[in-house]
Protein backbone atom coordinates (compact mmCIF):
# COMPACT_ATOMS: atom_id res chain seq x y z
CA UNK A 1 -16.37 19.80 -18.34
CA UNK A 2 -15.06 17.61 -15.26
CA UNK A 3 -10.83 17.12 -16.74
CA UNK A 4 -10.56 15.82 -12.68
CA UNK A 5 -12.37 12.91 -13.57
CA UNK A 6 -9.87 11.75 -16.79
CA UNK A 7 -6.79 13.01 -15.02
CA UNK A 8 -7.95 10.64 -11.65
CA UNK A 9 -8.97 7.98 -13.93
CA UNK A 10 -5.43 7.86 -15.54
CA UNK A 11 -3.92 7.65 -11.96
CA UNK A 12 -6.10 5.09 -10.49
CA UNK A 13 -5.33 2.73 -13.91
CA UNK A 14 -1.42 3.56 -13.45
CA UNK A 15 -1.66 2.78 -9.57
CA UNK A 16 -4.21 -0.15 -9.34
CA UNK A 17 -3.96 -2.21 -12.46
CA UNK A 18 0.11 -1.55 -13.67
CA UNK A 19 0.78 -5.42 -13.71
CA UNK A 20 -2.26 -5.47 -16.44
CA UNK A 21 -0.66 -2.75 -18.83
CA UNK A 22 3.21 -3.16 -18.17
CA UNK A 23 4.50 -4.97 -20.82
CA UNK A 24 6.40 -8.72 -19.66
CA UNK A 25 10.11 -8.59 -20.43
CA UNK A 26 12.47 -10.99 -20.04
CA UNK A 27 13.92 -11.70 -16.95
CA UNK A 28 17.64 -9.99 -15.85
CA UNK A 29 20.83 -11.47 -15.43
CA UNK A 30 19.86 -12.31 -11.66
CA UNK A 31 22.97 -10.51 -9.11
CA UNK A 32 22.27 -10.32 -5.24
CA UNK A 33 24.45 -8.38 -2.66
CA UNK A 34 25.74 -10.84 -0.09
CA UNK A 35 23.39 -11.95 2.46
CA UNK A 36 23.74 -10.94 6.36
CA UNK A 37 22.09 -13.71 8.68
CA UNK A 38 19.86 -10.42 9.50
CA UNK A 39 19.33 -9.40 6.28
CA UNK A 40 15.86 -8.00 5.32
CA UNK A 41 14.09 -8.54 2.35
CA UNK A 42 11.38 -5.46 1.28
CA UNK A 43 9.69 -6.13 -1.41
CA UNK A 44 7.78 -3.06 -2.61
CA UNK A 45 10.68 -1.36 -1.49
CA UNK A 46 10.23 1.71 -3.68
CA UNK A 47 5.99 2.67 -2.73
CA UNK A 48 4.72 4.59 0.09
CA UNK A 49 5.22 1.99 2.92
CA UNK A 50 8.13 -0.12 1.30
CA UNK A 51 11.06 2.68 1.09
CA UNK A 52 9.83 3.87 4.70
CA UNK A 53 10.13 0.41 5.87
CA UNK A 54 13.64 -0.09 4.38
CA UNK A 55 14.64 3.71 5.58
CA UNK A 56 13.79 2.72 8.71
CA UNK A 57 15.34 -0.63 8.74
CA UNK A 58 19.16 0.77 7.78
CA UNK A 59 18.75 3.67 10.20
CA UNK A 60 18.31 0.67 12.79
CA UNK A 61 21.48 -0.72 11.44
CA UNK A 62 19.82 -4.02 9.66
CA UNK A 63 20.95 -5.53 6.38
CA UNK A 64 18.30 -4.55 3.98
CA UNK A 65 17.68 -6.02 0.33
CA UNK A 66 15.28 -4.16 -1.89
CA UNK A 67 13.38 -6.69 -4.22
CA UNK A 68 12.28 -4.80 -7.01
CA UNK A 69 11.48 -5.02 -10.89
CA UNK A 70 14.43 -2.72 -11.82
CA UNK A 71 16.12 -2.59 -8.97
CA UNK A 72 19.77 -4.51 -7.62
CA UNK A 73 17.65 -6.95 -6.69
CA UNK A 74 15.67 -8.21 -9.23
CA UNK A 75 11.80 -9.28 -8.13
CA UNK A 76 8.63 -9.64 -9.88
CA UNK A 77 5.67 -11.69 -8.82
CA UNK A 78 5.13 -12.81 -12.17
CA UNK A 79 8.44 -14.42 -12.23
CA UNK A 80 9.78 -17.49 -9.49
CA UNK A 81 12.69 -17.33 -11.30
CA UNK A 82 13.27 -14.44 -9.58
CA UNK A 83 12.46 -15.14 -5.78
CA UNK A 84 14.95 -17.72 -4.98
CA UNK A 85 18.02 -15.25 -5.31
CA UNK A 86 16.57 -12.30 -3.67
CA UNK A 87 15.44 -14.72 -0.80
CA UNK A 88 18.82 -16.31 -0.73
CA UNK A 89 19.94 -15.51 3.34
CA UNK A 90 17.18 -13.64 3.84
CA UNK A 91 15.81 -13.94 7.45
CA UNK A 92 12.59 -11.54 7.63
CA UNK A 93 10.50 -10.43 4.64
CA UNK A 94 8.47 -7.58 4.27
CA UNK A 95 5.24 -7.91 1.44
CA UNK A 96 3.40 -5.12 -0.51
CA UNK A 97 1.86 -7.34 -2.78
CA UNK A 98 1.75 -6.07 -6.09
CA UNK A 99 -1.16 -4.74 -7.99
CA UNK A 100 -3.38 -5.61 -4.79
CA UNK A 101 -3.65 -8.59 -1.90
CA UNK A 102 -7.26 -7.90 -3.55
CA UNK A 103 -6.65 -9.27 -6.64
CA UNK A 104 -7.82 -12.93 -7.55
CA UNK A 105 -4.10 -14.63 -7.95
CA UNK A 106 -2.96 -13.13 -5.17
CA UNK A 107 -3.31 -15.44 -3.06
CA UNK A 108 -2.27 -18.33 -4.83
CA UNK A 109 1.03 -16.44 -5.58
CA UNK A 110 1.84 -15.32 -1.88
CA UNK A 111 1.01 -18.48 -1.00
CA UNK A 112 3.89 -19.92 -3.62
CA UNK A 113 6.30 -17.10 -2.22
CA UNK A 114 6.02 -18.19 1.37
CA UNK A 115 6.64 -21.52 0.97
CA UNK A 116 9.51 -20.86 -1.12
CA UNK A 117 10.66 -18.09 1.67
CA UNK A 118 9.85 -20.84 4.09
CA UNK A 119 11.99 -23.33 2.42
CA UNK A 120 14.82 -20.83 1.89
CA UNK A 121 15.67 -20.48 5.24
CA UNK A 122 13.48 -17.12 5.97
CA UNK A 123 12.15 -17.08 9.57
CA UNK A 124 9.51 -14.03 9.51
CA UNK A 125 6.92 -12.22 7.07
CA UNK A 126 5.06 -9.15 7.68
CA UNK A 127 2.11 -8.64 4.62
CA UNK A 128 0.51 -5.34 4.20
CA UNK A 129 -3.12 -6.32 3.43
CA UNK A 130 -6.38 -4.23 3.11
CA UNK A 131 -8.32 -3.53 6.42
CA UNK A 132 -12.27 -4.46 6.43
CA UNK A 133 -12.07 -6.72 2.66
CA UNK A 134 -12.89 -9.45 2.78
CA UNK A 135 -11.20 -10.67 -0.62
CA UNK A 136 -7.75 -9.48 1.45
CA UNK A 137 -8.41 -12.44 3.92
CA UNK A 138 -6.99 -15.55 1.51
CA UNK A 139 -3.87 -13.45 0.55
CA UNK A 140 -3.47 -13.10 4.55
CA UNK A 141 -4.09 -17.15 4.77
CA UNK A 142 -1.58 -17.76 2.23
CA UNK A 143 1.29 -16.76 4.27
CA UNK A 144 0.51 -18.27 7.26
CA UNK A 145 2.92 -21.72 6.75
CA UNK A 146 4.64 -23.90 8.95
CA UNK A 147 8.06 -22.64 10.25
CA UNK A 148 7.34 -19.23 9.27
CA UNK A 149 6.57 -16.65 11.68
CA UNK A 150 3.61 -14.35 10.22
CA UNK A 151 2.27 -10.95 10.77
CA UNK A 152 -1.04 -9.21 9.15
CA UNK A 153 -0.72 -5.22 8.92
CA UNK A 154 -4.34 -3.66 7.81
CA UNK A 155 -4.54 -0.78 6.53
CA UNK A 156 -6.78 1.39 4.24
CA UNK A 157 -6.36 4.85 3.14
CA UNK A 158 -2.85 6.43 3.38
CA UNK A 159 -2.91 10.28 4.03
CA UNK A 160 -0.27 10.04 1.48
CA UNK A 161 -2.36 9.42 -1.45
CA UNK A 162 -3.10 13.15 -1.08
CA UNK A 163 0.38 13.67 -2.43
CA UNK A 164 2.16 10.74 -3.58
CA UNK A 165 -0.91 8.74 -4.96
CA UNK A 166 -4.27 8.84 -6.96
CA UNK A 167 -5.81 12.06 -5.13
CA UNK A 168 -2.89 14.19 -6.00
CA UNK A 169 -3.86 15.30 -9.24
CA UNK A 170 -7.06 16.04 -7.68
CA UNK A 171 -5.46 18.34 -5.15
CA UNK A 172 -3.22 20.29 -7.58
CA UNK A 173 -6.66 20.93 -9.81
CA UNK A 174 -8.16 22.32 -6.95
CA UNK A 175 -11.13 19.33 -6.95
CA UNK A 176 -10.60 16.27 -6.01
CA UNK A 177 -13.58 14.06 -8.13
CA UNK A 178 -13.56 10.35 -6.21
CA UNK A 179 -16.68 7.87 -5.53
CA UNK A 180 -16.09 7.98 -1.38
CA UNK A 181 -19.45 10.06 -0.94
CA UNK A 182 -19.87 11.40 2.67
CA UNK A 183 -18.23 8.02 4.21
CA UNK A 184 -15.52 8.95 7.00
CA UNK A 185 -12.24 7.18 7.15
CA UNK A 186 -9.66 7.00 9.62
CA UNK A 187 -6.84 7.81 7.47
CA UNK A 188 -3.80 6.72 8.58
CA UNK A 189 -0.26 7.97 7.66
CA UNK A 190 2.36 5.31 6.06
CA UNK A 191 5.05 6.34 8.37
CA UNK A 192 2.86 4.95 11.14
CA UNK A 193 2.68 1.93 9.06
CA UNK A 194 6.60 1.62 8.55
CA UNK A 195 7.13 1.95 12.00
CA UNK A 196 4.76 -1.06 13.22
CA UNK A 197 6.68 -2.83 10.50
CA UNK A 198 9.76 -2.16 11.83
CA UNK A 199 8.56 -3.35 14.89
CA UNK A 200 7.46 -6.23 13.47
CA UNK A 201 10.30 -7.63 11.33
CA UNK A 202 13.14 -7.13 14.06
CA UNK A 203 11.63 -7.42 17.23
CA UNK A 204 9.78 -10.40 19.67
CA UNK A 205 5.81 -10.48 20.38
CA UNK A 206 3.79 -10.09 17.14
CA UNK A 207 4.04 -13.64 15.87
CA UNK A 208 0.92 -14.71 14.57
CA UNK A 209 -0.89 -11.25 15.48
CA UNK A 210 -2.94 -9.09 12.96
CA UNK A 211 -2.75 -4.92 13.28
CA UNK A 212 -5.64 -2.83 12.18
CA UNK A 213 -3.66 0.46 12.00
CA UNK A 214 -5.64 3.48 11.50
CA UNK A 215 -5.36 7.46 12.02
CA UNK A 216 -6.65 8.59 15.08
CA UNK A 217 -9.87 10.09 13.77
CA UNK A 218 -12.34 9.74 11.38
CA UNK A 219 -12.27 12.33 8.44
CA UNK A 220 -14.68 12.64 5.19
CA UNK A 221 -12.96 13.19 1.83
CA UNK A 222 -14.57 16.61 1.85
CA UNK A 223 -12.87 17.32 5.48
CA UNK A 224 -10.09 16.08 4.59
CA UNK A 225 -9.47 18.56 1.47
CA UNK A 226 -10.59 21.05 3.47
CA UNK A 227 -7.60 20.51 5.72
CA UNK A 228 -4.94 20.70 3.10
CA UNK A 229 -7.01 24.13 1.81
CA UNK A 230 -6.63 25.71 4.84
CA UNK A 231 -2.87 24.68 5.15
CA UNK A 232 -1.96 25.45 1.78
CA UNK A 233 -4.20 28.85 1.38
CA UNK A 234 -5.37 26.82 -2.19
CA UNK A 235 -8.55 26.04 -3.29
CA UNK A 236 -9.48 22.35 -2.92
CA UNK A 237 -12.36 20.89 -2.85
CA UNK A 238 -14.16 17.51 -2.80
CA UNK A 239 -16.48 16.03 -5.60
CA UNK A 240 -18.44 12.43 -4.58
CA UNK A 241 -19.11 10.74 -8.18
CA UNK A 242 -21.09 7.03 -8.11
CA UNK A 243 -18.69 4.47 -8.14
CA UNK A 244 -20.06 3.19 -11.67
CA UNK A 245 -19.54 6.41 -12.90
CA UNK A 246 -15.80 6.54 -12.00
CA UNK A 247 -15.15 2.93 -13.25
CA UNK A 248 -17.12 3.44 -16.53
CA UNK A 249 -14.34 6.55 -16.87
CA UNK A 250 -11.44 4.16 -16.43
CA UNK A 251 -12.65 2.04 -19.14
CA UNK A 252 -13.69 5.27 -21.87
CA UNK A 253 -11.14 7.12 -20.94
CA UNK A 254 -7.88 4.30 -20.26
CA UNK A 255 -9.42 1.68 -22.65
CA UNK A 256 -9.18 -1.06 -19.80
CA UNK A 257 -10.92 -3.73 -20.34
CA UNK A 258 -14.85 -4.20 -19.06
CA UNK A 259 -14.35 -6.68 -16.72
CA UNK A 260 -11.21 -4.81 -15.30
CA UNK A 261 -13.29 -1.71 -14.85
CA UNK A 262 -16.74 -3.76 -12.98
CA UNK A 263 -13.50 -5.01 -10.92
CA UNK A 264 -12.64 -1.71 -10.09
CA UNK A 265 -16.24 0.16 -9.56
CA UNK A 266 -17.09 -3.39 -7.08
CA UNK A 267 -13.57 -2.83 -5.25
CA UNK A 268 -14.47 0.85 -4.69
CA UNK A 269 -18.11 -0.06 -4.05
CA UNK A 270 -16.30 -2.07 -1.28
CA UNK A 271 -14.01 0.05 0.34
CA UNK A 272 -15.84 2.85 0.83
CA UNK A 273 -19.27 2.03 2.33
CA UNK A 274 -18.43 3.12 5.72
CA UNK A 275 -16.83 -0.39 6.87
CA UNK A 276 -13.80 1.67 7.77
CA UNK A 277 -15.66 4.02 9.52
CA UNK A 278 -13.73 3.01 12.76
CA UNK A 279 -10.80 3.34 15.08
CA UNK A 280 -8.44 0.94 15.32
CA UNK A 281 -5.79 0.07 17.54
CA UNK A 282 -2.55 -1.28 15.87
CA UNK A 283 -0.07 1.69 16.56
CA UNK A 284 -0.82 1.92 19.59
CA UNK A 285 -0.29 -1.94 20.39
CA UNK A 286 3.18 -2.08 18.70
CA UNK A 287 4.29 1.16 19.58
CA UNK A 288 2.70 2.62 22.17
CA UNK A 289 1.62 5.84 21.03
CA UNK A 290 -1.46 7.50 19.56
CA UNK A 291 -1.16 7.12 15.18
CA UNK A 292 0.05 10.60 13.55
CA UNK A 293 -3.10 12.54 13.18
CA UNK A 294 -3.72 13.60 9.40
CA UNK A 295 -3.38 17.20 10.51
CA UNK A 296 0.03 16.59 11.16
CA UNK A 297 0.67 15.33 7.51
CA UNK A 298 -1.12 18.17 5.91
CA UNK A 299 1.18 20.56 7.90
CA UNK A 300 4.58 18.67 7.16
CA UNK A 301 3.15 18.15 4.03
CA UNK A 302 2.41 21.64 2.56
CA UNK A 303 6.01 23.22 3.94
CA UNK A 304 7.68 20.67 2.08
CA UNK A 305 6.34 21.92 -0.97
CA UNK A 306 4.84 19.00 -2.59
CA UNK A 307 1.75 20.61 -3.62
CA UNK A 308 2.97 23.73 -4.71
CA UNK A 309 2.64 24.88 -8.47
């Protein structure tokens, strides 16, 4: 009996493929707080790298505006209705597409948003795309329109999926089951990713420039739980499982649909061959400094308590 599986399964639905079981609902009385020539727009403001970013932003003292589904500031993708107002004054945007700049409407859809953002006055937009996919490169073309400075941030895994994502579970089980077989990745830690943001939506010199931002070594899944063993004295281990295998899981276990879950096992398939098996340079462009190493994490990590019992 392998309960890691169903219990990962359940999180990877959740995470990846929420806009395909969250019921529509009608749109909210739109109300906007009044815009700041400065103001900020995060959308995605509540994930790993969104509520960094806007953390960030008001400790820096800028206006910020969180677009979000329930939040002040009503967003949702699936809605225009809703972008004009949180746009409104907005003169820098940051984008965590929701489910995935992977997904096939992306594009299409961020390319809508910019030139609405473009028309509305809005000066600069920083995307968060997927590093080394090459279905991430028309959601990174679509924002790239006249008037509008544009900035690509790649990234891949976040250390923080280890707590706040799809490998938690895994963790707190004491075996993390996931299709990454032996591949290493550079994992890189979304604070690191907030602060090229930062960087990015408030100051001069990355117009038109693309980030790979990475950890600053490679790590297998397997080394990786051993890491957060040794700093949390639990026992955690790593179990590879074929990609098919987990994606036939998501659709016996979750119900998703078939083609949802061949979407999934080819998007896994995809990340982790090993294309990520590589340094890159991004943090220490923009900032300066070598990336957070995923030690780090794991130690800050397991005294805050977030994967005690």
């Amino acid at each position: 009996m392998r309960p890691s599986l169903s219990a990962m399964a359940r999180l990877t639905a959740r995470e990846l493929t929420g806009r395909m079981t969250t019921q529509h609902t009608e749109t909210p009385h739109v109300r906007v707080q009044p815009a700041d020539p400065t103001t900020v727009l995060v959308l995605g403001g509540t994930g790993k790298t969104g509520r960094r970013v806007a953390d960030r932003l008001i400790r820096a003292g800028h206006p910020v505006r969180i677009g979000s589904r329930s939040g002040e500031t009503p967003f949702d993708w699936e809605d225009p209705r809703t972008w004009e107002p949180a746009l409104d004054g907005a003169a820098a945007v940051y984008l965590a597409y929701y489910p995935d700049v992977c997904d096939p409407g992306a594009a299409a859809t961020l390319r809508a948003f910019a030139e609405r953002a473009a028309g509305s006055g809005t000066r600069r937009l920083v995307l968060l795309s997927a590093r080394g996919v090459e279905a991430a490169l028309p959601a990174e073309e679509a924002v790239r329109v006249p008037g509008v400075e544009w900035t690509v941030l790649r990234a891949s895994w976040f250390c923080q999926n280890f707590d706040e994502g799809i490998l938690r579970g895994g963790v707190l089980d004491g075996e993390i089951v996931f299709p990454a077989g032996d591949v290493k990745e550079p994992f890189v830690d979304a604070d690191d990713i907030a602060e090229v943001a930062l960087a990015a939506l408030t100051g001069d010199g990355h117009a038109g420039r693309s980030y790979e931002i990475t950890g600053p070594r490679l790590l297998t899944f397997a080394e990786a739980a051993a890491e957060i063993a040794r700093a949390t004295g639990r026992a955690v281990r790593y179990t590879p499982v074929p990609a098919e295998e987990y994606g036939a899981a998501l659709v016996r276990d979750q119900g998703l649909p078939e083609e949802l879950g061949a979407f999934l096992t080819d998007l896994f398939a995809t990340l982790l061959d090993g294309r990520n098996a590589r340094l890159g340079d991004g943090v220490h462009r923009v900032l300066g400094r070598a990336p957070r190493d995923f030690a780090d994490y794991v130690r800050e990590t397991a005294g805050s308590g977030a994967w005690a019992d």
